[in-house]
Protein backbone atom coordinates (compact mmCIF):
# COMPACT_ATOMS: atom_id res chain seq x y z
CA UNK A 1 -60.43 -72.92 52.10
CA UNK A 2 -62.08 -75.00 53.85
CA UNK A 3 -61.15 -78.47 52.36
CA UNK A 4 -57.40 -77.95 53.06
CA UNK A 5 -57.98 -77.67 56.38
CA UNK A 6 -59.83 -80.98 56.85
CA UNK A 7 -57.18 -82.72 54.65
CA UNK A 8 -54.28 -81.28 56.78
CA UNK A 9 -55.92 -83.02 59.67
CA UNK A 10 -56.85 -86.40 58.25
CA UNK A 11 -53.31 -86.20 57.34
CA UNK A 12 -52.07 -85.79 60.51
CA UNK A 13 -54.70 -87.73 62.27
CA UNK A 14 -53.75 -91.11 59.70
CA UNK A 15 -49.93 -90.67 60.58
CA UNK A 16 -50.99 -90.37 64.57
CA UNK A 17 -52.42 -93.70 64.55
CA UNK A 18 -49.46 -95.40 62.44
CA UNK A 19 -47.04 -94.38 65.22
CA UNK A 20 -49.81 -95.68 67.92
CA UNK A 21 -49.60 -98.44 65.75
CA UNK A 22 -45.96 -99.46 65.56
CA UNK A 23 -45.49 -98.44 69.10
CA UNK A 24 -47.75 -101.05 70.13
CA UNK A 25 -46.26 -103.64 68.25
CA UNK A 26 -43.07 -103.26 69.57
CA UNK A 27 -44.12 -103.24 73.01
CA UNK A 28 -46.11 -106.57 72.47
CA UNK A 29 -42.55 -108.28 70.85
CA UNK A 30 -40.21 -106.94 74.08
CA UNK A 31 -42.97 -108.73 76.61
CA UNK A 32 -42.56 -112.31 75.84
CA UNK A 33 -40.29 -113.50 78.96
CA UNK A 34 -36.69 -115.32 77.64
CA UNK A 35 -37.35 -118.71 76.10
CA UNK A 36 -37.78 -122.15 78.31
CA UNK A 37 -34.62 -124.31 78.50
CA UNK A 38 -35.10 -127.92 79.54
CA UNK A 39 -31.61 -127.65 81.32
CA UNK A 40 -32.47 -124.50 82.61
CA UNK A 41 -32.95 -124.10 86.62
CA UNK A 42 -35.82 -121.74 87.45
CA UNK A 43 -36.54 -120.47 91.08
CA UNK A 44 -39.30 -119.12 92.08
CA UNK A 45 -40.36 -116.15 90.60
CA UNK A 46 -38.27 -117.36 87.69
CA UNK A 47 -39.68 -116.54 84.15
CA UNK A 48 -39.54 -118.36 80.50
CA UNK A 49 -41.94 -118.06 77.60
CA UNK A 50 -42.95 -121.43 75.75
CA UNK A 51 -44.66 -121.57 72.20
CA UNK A 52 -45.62 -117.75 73.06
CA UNK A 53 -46.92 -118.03 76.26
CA UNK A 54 -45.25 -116.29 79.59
CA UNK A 55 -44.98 -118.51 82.64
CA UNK A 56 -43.22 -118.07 85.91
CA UNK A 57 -42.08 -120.72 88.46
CA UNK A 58 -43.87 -121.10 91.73
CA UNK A 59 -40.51 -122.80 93.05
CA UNK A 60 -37.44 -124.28 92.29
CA UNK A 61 -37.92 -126.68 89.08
CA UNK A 62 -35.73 -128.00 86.19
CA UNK A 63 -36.94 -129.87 82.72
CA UNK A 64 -40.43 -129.99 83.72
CA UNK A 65 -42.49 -128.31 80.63
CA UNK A 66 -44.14 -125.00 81.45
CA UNK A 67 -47.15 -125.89 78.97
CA UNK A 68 -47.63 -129.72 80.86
CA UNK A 69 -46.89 -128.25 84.17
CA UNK A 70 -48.79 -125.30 84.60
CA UNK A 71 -51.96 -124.86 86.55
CA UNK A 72 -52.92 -124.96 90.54
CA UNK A 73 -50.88 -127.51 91.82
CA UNK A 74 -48.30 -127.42 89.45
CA UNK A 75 -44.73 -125.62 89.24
CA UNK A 76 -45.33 -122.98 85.96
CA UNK A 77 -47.97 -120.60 86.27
């Protein structure tokens, strides 16, 4: 009797971690920020994702490239 038991919970242990599992995954897809547009005017604050990676303007900027323009003194962080 005992061996059912311990089935039962592998069996619901196993399909515990495939919903932890797709959960996850769609959380990590709905966090990239909305694509960079080179025509695009971003304030500060203003967010875009480039080559999937999330920046956000320090201040007002248009057509400057978040992945050449990031860093300390630059507009994308």
């Amino acid at each position: 009797m005992r061996r059912p038991a311990v089935l039962a919970l592998a069996a619901v242990l196993a399909a515990g971690a495939t919903t932890v599992y797709l959960a996850s995954s769609a959380s990590a897809a709905a966090a990239c920020y909305p694509t960079w547009s080179s025509s695009a005017v971003y304030v500060g604050g203003g967010q875009a994702s480039y080559q999937g990676v999330n920046y956000q303007a320090k201040w007002w900027t248009q057509n400057e490239n978040p992945a050449t323009h990031s860093g300390q003194w630059d507009v994308w962080a």
